[in-house]
C-alpha atoms as a PDB file:
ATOM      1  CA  UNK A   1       0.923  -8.926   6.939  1.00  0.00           C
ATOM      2  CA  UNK A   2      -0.035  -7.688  10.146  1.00  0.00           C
ATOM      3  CA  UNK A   3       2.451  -7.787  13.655  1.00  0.00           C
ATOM      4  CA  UNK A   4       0.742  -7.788  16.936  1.00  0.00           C
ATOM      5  CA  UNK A   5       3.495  -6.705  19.776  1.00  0.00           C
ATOM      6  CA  UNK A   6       3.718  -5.007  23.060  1.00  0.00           C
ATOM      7  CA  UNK A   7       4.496  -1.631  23.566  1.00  0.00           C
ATOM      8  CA  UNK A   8       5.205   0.013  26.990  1.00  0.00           C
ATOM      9  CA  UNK A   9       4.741   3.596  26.538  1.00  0.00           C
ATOM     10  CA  UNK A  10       5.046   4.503  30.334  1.00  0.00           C
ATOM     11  CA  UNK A  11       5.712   2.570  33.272  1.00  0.00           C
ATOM     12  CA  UNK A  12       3.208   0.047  33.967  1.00  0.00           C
ATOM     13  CA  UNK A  13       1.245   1.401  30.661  1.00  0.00           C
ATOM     14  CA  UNK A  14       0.645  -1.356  28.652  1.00  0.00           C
ATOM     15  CA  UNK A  15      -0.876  -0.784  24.826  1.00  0.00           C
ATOM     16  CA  UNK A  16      -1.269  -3.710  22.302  1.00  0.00           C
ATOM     17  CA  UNK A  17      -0.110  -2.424  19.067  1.00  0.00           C
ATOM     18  CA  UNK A  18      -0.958  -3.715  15.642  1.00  0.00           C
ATOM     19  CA  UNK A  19       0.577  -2.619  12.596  1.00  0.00           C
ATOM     20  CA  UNK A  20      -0.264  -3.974   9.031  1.00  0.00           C
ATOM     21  CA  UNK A  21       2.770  -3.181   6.130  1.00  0.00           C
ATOM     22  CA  UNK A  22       2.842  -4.135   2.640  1.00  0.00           C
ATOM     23  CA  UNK A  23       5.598  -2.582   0.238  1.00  0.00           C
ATOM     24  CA  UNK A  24       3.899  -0.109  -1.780  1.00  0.00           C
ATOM     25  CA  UNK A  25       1.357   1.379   0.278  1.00  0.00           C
ATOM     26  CA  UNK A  26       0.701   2.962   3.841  1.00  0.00           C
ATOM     27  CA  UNK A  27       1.534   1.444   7.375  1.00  0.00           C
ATOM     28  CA  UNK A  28      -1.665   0.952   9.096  1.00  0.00           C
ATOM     29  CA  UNK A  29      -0.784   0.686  12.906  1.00  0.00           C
ATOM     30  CA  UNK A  30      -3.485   0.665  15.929  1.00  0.00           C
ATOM     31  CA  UNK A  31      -3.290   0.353  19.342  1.00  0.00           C
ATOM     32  CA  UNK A  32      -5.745  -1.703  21.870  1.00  0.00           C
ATOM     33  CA  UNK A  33      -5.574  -2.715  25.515  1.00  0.00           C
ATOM     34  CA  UNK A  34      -5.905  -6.252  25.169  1.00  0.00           C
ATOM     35  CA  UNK A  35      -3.862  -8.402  23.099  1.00  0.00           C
ATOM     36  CA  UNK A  36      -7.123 -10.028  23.005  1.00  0.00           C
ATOM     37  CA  UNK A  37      -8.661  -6.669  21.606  1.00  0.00           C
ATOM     38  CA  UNK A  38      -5.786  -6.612  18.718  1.00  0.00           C
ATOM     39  CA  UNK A  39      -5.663  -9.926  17.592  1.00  0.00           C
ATOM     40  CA  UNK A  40      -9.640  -9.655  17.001  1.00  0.00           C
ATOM     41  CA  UNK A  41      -9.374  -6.852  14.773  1.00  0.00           C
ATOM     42  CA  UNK A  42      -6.949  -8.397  13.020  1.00  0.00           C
ATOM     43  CA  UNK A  43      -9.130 -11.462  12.051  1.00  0.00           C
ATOM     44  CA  UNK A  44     -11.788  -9.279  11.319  1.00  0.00           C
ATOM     45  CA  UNK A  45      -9.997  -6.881   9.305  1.00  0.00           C
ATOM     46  CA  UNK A  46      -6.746  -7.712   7.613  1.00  0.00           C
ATOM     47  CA  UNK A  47      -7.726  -9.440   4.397  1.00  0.00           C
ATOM     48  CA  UNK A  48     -10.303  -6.505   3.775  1.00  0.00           C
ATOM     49  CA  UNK A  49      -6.917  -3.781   3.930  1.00  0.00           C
ATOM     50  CA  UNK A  50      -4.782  -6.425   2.072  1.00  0.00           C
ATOM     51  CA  UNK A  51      -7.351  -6.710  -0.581  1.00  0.00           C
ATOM     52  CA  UNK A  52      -8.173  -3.022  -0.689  1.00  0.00           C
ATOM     53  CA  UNK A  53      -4.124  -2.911  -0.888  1.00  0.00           C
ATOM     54  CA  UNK A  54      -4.137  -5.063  -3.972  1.00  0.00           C
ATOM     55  CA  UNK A  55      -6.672  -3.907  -6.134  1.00  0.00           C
ATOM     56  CA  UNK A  56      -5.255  -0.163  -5.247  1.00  0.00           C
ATOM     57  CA  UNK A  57      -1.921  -1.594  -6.406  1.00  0.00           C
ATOM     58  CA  UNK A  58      -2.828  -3.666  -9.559  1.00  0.00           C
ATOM     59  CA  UNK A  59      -4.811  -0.367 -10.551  1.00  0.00           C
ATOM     60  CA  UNK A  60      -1.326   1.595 -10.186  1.00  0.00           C
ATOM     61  CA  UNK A  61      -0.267  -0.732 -12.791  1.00  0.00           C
ATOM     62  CA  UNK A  62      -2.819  -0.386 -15.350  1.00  0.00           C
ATOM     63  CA  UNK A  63      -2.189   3.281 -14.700  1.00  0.00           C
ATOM     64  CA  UNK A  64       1.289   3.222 -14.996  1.00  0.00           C
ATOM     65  CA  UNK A  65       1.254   0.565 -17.994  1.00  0.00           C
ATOM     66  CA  UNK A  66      -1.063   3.295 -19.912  1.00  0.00           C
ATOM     67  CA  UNK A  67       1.184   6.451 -19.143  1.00  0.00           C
ATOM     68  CA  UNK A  68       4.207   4.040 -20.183  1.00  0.00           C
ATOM     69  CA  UNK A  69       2.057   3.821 -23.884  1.00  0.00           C
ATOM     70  CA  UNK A  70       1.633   7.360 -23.827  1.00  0.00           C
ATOM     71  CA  UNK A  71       4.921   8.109 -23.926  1.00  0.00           C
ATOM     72  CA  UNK A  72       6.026   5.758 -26.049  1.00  0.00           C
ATOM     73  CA  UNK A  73       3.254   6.800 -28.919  1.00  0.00           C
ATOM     74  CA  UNK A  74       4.436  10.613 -28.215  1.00  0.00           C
ATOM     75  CA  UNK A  75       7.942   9.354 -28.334  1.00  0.00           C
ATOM     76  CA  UNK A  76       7.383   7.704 -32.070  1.00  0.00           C
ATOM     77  CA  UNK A  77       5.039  11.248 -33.037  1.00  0.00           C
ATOM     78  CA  UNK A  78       8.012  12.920 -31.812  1.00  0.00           C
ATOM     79  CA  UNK A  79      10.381  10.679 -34.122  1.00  0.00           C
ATOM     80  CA  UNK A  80       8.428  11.163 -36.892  1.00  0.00           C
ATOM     81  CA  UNK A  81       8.326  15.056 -36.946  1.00  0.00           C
ATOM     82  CA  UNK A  82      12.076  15.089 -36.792  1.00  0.00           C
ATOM     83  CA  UNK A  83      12.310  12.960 -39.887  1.00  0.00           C
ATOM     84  CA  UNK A  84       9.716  14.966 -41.748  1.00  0.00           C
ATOM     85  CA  UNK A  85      11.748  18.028 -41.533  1.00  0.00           C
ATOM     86  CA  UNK A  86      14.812  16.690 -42.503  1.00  0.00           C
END
């Protein structure tokens, strides 16, 4: 979800700022002159980083569900040696 707000860096210096968080991944955070400016580049690009953000993340899973599978078959292998040599 992206947060437009108003940042006054020095007196009388007035940047936009935009900033796009979503647990799991990078802030993304831009600045602009013009709320104007900001809330534009939002519309235009916000769902493209949110869906880049989800397919990145549901890939993590399918990463992270096949290491959990290899460990768990190398766990068993594991099991099995042990019982061999006793």
């Amino acid at each position: 979800m992206a947060t437009v707000f108003k940042r006054n860096d020095c007196p009388g210096d007035e940047v936009w700022r935009v900033m796009i968080r979503r647990k799991g991944c990078k802030t993304k955070c831009l600045s602009f002159d013009t709320e104007k400016d900001a809330r534009e580049w939002v519309k235009k690009n916000e769902p493209r980083i949110l869906e880049a953000t989800v397919s990145m993340l549901d890939e993590e899973k399918d990463a992270s569900l096949i290491n959990n599978r290899i460990r768990e078959a190398n766990r068993i292998r594991n099991d099995h040696k042990t019982e061999e040599r006793t």
